[in-house]
C-alpha atoms as a PDB file:
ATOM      1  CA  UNK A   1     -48.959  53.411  33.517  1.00  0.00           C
ATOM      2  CA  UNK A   2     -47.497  50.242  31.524  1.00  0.00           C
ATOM      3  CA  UNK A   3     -48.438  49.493  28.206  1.00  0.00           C
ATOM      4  CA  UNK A   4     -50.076  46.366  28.190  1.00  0.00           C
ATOM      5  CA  UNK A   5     -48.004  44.918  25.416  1.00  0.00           C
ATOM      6  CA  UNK A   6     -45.005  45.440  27.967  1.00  0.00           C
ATOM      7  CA  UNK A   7     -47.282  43.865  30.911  1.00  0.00           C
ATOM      8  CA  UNK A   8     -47.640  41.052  28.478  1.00  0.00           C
ATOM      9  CA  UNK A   9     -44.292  40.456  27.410  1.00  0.00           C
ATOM     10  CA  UNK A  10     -43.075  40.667  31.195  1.00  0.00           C
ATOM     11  CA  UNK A  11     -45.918  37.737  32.125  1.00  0.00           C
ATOM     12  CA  UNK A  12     -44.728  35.837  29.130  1.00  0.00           C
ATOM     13  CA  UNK A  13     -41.486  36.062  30.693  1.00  0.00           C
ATOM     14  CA  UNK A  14     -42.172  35.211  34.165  1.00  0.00           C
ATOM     15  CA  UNK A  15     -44.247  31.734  32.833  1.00  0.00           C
ATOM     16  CA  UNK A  16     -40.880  30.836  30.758  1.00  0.00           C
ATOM     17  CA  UNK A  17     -39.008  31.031  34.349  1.00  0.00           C
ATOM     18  CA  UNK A  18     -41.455  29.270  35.925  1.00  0.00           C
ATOM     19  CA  UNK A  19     -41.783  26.316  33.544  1.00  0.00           C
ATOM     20  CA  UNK A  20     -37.785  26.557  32.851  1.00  0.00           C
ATOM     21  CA  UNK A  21     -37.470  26.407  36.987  1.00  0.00           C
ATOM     22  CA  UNK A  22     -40.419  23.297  37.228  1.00  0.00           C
ATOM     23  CA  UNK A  23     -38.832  21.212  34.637  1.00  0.00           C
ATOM     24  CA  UNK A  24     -35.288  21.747  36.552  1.00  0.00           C
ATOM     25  CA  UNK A  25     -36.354  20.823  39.753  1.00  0.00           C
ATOM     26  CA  UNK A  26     -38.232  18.188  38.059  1.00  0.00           C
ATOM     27  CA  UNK A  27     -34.803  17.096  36.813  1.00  0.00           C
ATOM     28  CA  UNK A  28     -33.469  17.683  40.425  1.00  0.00           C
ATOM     29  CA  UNK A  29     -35.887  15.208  41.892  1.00  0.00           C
ATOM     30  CA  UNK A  30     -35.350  12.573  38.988  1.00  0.00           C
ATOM     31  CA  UNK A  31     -31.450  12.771  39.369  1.00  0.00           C
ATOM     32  CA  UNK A  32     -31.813  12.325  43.367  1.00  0.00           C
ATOM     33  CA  UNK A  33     -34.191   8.840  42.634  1.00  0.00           C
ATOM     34  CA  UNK A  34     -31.715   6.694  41.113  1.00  0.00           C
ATOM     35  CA  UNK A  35     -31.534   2.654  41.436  1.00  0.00           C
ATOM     36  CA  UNK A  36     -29.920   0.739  44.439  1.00  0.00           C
ATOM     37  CA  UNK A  37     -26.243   0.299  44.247  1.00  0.00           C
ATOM     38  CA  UNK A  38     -25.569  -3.544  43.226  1.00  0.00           C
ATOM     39  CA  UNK A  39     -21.508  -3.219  43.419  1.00  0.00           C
ATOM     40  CA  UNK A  40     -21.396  -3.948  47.779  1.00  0.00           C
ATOM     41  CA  UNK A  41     -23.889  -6.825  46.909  1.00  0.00           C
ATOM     42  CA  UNK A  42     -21.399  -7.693  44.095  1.00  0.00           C
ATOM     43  CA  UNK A  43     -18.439  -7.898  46.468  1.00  0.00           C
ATOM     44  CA  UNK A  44     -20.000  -9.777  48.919  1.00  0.00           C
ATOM     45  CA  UNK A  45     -21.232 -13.022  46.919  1.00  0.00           C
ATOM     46  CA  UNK A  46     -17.959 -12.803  44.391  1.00  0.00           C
ATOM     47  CA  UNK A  47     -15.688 -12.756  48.229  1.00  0.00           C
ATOM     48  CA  UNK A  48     -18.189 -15.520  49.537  1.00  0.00           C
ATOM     49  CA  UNK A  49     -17.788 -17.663  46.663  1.00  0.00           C
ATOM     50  CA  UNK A  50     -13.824 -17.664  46.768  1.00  0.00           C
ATOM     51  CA  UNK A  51     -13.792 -18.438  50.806  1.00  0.00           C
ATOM     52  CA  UNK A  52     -16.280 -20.782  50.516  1.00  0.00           C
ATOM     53  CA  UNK A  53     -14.892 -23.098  47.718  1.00  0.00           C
ATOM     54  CA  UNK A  54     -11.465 -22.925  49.461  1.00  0.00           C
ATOM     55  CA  UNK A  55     -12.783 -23.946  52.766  1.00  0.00           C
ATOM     56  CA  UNK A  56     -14.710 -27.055  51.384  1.00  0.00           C
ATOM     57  CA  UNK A  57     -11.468 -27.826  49.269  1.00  0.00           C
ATOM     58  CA  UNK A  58      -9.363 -27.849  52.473  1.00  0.00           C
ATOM     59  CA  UNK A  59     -11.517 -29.656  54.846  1.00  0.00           C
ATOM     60  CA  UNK A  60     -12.110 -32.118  52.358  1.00  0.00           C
ATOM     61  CA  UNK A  61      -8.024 -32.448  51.566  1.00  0.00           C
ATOM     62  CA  UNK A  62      -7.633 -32.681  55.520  1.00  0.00           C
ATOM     63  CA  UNK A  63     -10.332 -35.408  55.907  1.00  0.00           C
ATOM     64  CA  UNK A  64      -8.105 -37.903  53.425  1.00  0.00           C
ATOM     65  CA  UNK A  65      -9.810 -36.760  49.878  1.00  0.00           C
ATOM     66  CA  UNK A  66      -7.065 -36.423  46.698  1.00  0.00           C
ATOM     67  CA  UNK A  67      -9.657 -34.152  44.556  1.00  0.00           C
ATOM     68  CA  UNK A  68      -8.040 -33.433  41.338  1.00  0.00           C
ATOM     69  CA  UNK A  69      -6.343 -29.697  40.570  1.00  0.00           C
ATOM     70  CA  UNK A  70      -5.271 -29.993  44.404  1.00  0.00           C
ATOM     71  CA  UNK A  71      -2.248 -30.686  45.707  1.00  0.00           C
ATOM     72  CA  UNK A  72      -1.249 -30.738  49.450  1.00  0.00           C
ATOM     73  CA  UNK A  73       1.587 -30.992  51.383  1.00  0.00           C
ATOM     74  CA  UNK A  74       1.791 -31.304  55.521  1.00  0.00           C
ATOM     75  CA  UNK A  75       2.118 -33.941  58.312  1.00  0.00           C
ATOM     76  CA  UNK A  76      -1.484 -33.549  60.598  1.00  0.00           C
ATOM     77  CA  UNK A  77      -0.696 -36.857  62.360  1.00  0.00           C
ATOM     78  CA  UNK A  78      -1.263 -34.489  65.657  1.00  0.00           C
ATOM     79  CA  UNK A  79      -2.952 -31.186  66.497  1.00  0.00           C
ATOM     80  CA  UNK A  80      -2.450 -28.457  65.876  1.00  0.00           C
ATOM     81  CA  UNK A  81      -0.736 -28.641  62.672  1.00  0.00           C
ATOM     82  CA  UNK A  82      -0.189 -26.987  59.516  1.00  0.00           C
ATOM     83  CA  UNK A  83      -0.654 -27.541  55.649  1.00  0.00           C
ATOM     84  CA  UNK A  84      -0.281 -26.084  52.171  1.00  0.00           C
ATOM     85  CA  UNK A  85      -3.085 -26.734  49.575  1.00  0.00           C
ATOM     86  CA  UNK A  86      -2.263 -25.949  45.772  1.00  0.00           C
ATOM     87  CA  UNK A  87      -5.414 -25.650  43.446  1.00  0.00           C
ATOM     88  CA  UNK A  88      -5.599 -25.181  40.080  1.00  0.00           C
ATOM     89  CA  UNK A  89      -8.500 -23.151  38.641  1.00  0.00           C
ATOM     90  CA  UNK A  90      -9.326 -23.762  34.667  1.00  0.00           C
ATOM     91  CA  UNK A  91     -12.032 -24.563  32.463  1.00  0.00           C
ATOM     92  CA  UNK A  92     -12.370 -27.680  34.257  1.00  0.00           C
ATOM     93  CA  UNK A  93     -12.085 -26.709  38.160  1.00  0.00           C
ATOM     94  CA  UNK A  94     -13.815 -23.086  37.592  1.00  0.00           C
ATOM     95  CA  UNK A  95     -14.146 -19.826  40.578  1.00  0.00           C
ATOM     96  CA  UNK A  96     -17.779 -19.821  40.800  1.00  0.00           C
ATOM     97  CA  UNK A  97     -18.707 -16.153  39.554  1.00  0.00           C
ATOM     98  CA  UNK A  98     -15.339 -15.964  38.165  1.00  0.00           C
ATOM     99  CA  UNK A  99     -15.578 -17.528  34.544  1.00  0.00           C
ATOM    100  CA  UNK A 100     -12.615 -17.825  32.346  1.00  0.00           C
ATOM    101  CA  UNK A 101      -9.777 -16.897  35.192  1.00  0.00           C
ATOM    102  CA  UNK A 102      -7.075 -19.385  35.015  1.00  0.00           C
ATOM    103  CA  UNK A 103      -4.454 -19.700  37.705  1.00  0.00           C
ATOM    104  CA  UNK A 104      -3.743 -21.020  41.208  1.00  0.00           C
ATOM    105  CA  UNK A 105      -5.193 -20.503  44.992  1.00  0.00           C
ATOM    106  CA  UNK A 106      -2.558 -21.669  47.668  1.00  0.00           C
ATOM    107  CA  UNK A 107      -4.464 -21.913  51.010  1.00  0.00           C
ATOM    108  CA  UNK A 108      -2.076 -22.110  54.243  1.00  0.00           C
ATOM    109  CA  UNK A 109      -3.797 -24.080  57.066  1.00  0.00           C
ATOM    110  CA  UNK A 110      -3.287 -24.788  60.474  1.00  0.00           C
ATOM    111  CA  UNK A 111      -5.664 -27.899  61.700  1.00  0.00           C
ATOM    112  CA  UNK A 112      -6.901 -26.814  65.387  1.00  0.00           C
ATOM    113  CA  UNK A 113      -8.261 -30.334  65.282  1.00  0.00           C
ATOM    114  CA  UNK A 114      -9.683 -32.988  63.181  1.00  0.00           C
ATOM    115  CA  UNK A 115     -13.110 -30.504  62.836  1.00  0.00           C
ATOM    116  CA  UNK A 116     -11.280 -26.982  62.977  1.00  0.00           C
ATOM    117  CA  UNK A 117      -9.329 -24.986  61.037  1.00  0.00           C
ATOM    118  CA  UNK A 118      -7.998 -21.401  60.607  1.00  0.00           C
ATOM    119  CA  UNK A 119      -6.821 -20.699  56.938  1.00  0.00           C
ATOM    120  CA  UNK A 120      -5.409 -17.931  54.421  1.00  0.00           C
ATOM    121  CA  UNK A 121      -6.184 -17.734  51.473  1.00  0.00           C
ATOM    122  CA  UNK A 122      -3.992 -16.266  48.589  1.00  0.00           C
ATOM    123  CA  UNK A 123      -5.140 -16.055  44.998  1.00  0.00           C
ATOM    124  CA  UNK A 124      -2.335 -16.201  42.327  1.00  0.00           C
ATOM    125  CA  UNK A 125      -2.601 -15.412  38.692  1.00  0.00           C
ATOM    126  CA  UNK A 126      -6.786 -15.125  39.146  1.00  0.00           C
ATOM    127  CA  UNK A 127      -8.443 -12.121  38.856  1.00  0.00           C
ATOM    128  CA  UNK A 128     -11.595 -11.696  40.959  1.00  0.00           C
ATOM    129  CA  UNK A 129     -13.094  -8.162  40.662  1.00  0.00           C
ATOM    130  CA  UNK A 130     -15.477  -6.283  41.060  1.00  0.00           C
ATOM    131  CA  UNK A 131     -15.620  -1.971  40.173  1.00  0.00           C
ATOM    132  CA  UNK A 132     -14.347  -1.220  43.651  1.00  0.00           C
ATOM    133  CA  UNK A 133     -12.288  -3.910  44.383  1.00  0.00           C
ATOM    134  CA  UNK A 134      -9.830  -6.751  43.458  1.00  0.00           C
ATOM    135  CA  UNK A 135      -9.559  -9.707  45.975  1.00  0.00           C
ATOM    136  CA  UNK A 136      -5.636 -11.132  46.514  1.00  0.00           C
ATOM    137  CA  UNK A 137      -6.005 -12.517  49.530  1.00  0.00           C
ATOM    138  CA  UNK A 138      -8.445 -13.764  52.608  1.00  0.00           C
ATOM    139  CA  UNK A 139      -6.442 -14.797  56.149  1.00  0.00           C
ATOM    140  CA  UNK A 140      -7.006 -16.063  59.421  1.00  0.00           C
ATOM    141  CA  UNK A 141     -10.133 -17.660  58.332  1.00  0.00           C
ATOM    142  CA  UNK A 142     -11.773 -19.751  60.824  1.00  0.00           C
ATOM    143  CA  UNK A 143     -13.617 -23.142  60.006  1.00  0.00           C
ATOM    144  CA  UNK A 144     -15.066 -25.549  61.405  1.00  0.00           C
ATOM    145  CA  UNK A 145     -17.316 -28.825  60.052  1.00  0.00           C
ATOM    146  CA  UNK A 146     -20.599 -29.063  61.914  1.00  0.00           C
ATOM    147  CA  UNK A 147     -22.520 -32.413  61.674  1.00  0.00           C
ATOM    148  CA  UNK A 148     -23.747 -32.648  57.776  1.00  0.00           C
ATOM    149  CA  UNK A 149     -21.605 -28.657  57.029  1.00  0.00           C
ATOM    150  CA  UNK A 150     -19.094 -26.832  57.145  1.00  0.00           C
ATOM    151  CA  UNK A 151     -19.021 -23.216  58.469  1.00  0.00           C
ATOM    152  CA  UNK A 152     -16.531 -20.069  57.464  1.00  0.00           C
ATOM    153  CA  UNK A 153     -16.518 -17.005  58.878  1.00  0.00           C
ATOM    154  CA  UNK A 154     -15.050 -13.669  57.423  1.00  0.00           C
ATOM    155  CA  UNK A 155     -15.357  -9.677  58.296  1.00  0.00           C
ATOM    156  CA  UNK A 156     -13.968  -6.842  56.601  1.00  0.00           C
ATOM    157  CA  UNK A 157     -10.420  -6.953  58.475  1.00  0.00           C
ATOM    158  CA  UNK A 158     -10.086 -10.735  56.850  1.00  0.00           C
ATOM    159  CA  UNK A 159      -9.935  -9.013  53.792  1.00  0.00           C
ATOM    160  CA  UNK A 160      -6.271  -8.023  51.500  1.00  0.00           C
ATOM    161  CA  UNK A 161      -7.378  -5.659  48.691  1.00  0.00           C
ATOM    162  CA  UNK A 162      -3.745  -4.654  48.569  1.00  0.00           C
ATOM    163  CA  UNK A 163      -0.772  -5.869  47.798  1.00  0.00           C
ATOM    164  CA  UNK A 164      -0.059  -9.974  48.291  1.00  0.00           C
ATOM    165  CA  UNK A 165       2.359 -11.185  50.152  1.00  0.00           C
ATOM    166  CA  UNK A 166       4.613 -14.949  50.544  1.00  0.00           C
ATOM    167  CA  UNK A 167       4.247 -13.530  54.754  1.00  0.00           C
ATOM    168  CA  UNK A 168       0.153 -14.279  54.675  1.00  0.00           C
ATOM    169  CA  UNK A 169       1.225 -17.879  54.031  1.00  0.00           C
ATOM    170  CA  UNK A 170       3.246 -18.017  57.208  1.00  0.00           C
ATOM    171  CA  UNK A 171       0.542 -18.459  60.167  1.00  0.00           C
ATOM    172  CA  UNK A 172       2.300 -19.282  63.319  1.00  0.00           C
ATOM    173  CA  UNK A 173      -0.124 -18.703  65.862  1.00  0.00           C
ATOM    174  CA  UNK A 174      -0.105 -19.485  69.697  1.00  0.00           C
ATOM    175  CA  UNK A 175      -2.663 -21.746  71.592  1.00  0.00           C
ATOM    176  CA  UNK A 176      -4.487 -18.663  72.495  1.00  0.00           C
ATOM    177  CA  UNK A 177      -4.310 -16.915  69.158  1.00  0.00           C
ATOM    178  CA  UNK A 178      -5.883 -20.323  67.842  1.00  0.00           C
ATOM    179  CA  UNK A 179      -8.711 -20.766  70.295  1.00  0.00           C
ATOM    180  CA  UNK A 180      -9.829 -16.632  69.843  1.00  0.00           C
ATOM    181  CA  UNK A 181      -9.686 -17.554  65.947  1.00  0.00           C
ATOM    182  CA  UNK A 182     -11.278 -20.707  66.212  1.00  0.00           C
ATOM    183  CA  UNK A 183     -14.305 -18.883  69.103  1.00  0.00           C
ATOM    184  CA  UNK A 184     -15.348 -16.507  66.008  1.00  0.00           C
ATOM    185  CA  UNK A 185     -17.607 -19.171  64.449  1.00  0.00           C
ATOM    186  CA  UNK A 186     -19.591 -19.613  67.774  1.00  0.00           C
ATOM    187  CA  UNK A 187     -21.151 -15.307  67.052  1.00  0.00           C
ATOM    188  CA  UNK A 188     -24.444 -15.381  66.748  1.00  0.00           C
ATOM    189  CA  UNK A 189     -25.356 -15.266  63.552  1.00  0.00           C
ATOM    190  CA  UNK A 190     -28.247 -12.146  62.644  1.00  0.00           C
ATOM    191  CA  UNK A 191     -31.968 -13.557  62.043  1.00  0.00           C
ATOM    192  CA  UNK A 192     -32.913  -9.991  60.608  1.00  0.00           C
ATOM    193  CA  UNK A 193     -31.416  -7.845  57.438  1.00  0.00           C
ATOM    194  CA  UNK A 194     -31.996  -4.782  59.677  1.00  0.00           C
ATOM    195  CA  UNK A 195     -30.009  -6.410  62.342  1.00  0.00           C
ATOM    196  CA  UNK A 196     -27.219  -7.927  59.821  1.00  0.00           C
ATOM    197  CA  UNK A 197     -26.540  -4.035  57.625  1.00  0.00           C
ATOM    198  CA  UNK A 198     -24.654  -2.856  60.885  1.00  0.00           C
ATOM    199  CA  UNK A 199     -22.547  -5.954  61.902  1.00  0.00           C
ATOM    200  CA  UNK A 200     -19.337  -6.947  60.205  1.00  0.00           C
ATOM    201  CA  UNK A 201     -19.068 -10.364  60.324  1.00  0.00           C
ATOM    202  CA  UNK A 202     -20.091 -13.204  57.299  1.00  0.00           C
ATOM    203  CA  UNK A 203     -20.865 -16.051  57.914  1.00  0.00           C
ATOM    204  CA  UNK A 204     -20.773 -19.048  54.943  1.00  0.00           C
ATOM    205  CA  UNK A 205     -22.275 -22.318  55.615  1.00  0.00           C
ATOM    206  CA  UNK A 206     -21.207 -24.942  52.693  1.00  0.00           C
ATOM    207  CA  UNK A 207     -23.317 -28.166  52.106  1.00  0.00           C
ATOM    208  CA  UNK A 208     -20.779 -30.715  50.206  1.00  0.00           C
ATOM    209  CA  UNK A 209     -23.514 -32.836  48.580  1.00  0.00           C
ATOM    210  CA  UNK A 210     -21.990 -35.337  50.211  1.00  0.00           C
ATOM    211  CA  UNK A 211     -19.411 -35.550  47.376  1.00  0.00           C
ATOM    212  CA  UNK A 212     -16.243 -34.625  49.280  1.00  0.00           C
ATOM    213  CA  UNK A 213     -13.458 -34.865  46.370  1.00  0.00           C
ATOM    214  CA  UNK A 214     -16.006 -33.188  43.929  1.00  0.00           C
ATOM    215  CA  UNK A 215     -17.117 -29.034  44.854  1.00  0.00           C
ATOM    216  CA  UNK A 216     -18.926 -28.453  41.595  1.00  0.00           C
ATOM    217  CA  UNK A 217     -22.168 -29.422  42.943  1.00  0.00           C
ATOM    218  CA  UNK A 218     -21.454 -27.530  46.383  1.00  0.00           C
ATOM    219  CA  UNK A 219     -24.241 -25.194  48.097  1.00  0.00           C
ATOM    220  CA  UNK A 220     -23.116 -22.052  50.120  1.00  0.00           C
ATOM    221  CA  UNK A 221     -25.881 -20.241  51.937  1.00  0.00           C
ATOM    222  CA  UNK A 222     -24.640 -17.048  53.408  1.00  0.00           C
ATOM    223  CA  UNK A 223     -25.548 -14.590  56.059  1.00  0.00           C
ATOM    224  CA  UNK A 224     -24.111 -11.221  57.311  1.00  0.00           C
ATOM    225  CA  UNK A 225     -23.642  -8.059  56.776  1.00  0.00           C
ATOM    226  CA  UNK A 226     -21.519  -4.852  57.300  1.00  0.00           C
ATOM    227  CA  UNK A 227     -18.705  -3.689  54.064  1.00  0.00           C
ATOM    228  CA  UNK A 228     -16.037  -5.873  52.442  1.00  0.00           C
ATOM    229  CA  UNK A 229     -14.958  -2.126  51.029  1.00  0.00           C
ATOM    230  CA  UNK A 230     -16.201   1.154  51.428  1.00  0.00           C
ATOM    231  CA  UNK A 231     -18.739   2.211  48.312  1.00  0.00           C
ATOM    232  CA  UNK A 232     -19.743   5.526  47.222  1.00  0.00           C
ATOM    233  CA  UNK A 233     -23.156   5.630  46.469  1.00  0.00           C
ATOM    234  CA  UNK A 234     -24.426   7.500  43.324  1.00  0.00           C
ATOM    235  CA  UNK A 235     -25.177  10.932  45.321  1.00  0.00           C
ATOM    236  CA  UNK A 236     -22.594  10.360  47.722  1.00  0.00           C
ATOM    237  CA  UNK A 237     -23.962   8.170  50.541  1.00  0.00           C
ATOM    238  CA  UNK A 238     -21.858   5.729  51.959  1.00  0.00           C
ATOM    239  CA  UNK A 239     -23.119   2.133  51.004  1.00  0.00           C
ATOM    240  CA  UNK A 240     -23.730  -0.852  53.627  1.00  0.00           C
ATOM    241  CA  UNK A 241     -25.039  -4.470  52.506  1.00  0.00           C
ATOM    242  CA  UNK A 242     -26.572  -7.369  54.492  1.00  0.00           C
ATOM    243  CA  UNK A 243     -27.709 -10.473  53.295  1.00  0.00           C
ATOM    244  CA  UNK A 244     -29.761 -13.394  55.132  1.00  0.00           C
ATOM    245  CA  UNK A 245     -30.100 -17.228  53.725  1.00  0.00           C
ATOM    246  CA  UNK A 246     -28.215 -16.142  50.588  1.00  0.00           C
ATOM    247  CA  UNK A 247     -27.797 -19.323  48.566  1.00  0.00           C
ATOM    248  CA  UNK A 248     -25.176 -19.618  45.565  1.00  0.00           C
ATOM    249  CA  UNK A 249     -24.921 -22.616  43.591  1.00  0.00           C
ATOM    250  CA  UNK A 250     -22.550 -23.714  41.256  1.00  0.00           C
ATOM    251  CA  UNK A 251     -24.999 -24.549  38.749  1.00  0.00           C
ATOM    252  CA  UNK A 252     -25.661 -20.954  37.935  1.00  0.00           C
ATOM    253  CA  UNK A 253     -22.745 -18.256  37.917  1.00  0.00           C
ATOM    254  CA  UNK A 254     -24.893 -15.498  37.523  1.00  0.00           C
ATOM    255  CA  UNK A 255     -27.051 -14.800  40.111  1.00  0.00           C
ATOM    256  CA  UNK A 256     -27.855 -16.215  44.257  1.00  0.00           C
ATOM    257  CA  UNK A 257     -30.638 -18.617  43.711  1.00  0.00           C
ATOM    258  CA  UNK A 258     -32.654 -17.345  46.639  1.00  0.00           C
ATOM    259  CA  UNK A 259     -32.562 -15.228  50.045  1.00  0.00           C
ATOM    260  CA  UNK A 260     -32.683 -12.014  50.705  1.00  0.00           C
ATOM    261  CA  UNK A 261     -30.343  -8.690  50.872  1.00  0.00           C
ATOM    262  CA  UNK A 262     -30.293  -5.468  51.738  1.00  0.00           C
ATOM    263  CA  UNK A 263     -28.726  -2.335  50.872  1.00  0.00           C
ATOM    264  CA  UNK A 264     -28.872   0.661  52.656  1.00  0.00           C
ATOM    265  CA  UNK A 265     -27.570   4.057  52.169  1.00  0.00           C
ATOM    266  CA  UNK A 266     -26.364   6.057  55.268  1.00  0.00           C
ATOM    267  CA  UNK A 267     -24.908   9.593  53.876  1.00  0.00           C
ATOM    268  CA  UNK A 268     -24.706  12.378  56.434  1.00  0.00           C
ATOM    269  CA  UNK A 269     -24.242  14.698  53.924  1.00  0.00           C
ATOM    270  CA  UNK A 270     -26.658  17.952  54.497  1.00  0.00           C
ATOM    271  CA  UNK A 271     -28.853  18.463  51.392  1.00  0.00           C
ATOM    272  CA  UNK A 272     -32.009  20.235  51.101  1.00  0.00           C
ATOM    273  CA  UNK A 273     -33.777  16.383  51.015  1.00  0.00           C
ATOM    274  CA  UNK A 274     -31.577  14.028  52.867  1.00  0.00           C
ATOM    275  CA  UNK A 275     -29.873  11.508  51.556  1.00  0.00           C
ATOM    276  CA  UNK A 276     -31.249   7.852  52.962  1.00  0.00           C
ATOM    277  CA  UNK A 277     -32.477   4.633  51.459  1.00  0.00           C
ATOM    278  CA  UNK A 278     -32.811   0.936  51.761  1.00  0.00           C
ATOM    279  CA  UNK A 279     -33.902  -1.874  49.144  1.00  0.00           C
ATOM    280  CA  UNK A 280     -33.926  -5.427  50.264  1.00  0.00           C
ATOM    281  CA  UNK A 281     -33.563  -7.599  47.515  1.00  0.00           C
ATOM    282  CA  UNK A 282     -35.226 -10.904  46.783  1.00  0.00           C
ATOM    283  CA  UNK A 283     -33.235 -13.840  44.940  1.00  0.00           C
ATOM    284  CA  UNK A 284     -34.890 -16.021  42.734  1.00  0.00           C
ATOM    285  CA  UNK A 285     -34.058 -19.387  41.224  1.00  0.00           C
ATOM    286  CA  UNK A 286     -34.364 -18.279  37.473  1.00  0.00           C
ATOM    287  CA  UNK A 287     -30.150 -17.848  36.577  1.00  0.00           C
ATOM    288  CA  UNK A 288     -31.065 -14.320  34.646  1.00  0.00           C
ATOM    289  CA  UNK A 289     -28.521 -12.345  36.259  1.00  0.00           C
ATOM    290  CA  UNK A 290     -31.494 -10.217  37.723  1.00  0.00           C
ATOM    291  CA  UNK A 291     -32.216  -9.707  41.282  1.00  0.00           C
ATOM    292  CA  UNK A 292     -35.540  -8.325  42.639  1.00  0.00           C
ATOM    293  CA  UNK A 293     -36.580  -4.728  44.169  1.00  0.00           C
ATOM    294  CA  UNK A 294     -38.782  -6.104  47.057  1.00  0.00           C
ATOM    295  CA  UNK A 295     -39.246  -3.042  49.136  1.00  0.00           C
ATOM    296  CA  UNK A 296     -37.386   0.608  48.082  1.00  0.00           C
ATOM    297  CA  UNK A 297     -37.487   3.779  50.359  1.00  0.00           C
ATOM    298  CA  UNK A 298     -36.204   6.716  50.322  1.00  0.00           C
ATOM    299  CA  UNK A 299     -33.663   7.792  46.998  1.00  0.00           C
ATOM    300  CA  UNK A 300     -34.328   3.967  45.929  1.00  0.00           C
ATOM    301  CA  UNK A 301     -38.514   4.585  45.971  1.00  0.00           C
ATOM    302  CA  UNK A 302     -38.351   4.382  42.097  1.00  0.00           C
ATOM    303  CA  UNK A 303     -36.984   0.851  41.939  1.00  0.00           C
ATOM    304  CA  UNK A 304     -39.956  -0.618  43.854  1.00  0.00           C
ATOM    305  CA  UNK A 305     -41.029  -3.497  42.106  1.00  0.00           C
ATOM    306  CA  UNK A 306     -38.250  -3.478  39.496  1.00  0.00           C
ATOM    307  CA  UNK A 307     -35.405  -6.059  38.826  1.00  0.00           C
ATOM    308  CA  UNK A 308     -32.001  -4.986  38.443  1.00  0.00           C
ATOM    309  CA  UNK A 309     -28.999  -6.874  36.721  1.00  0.00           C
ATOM    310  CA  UNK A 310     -26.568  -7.815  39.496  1.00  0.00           C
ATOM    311  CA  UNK A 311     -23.565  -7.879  36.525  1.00  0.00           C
ATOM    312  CA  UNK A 312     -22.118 -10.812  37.993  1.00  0.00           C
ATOM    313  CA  UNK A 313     -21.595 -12.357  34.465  1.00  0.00           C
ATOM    314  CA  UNK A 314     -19.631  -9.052  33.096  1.00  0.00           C
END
């Protein structure tokens, strides 16, 4: 028979596992709830910006405006033709979402006609980054103006995260290379976030204020969705964004001003709780850097409710 001192030192023990085991998984289960990833929704709006400020400088340049930083060179007396656009970015001509980078973008256009264009875009001496990425260069964009806007559109294979190169600035394209360039702004656009997370095309529209030598007071909305870079999420999920009716405004460089985005988190990693979550996002008008937790599932449940800094002023 045990002495019950012994039986009471051995149950002693066995409740010091058990609490020592509860408050680890407890710790489990707080380190798998963590807070949406902001950096894809970073990438996106920071990428926007830069595409959609060039596209409303060049249509503007190629509609007979002499805005001042730009300089342009190129004969579009007929169509198609092709142009070089030299802008200056300082303290006075600022990168939205890109404060205090001083240096030059030099956009190489061809002019489908007097409403279309297909550009590249090559940034020179600026720095735009975010953790994941750093953006040198944006080609074969098409654009078009459309009644009272103009339109870009972008997808992940737009995009040069590597090294730049004098060769993006050389676009020699045939009739049919134009016209399939030119067709990519007539995609139907997604109506739903859901919808948007697994495309991979970006759509920008850019309202000019009707001040078309001045882009200070320009509005881009944008809508799309898919990865300008693959992100690893905090337990290892692969990251996806979307955003619908996203509107950025030069009058605040810290956060969108309204719309919505998601982010959703597709690992197919096998874990004893699976890894999966989405948070849409609400934008508010309020430039605090923050962005709202509308709806959280999944490893995001904890941020319901809760706004997050977006760290687009770092």
């Amino acid at each position: 028979m045990v002495p019950v001192p012994v039986l009471c030192r051995v149950k002693i023990y066995i409740s010091l596992l058990l609490i020592l085991l509860f408050i680890g998984s407890c710790k489990k289960v707080k380190e798998y709830f963590h807070d949406p990833e902001t950096e894809p929704l970073r990438q996106a709006i920071i990428t926007s910006a830069a595409i959609g400020y060039s596209a409303s400088v060049a249509m503007s340049v190629m509609s007979g405006e002499h805005p001042q930083y730009v300089v342009s060179t190129g004969d579009c007396s007929d169509y198609p033709c092709t142009f070089l656009i030299y802008i200056d970015i300082n303290n006075e001509n600022p990168l939205l979402f890109s404060d205090g980078n001083v240096g030059q973008i030099v956009i190489a256009g061809l002019m489908a006609d007097e409403d279309a264009a297909i550009l590249t875009i090559l940034l020179s001496d600026i720095h735009i980054a975010t953790q994941e990425f750093t953006l040198l260069s944006v080609h074969t964009i098409p654009v078009i103006r459309d009644e009272d806007k103009i339109i870009a559109v972008y997808s992940e294979m737009d995009i040069n995260i590597g090294a730049d190169s004098d060769t993006l600035l050389n676009l020699d394209l045939s009739q049919k290379e134009i016209d399939t360039e030119v067709s990519r702004v007539d995609r139907e656009r997604p109506s739903d976030l859901y919808v948007a997370v697994d495309q991979n095309v970006w759509f920008i529209d850019i309202d000019q204020n009707n001040t078309y030598g001045y882009f200070n007071d320009d509005i881009y909305s944008v809508t799309g969705g898919g990865q300008i870079v693959e992100v690893i999420g905090a337990s290892g999920g692969i990251i996806h964004q979307a955003m619908l009716n996203v509107e950025l405004d030069a009058g605040c460089h810290l956060n969108p001003v309204s719309g919505y985005a998601l982010i959703k988190n597709t690992s197919v990693e096998e874990r004893r709780i699976p890894e999966l979550g989405t948070a849409v996002f609400g934008f508010h008008s309020h430039c605090d850097g923050q962005a709202d937790v509308e709806v959280a599932t999944g490893v995001y449940l904890r941020a319901n409710g809760r706004s997050l800094d977006l760290g687009l002023g770092d």
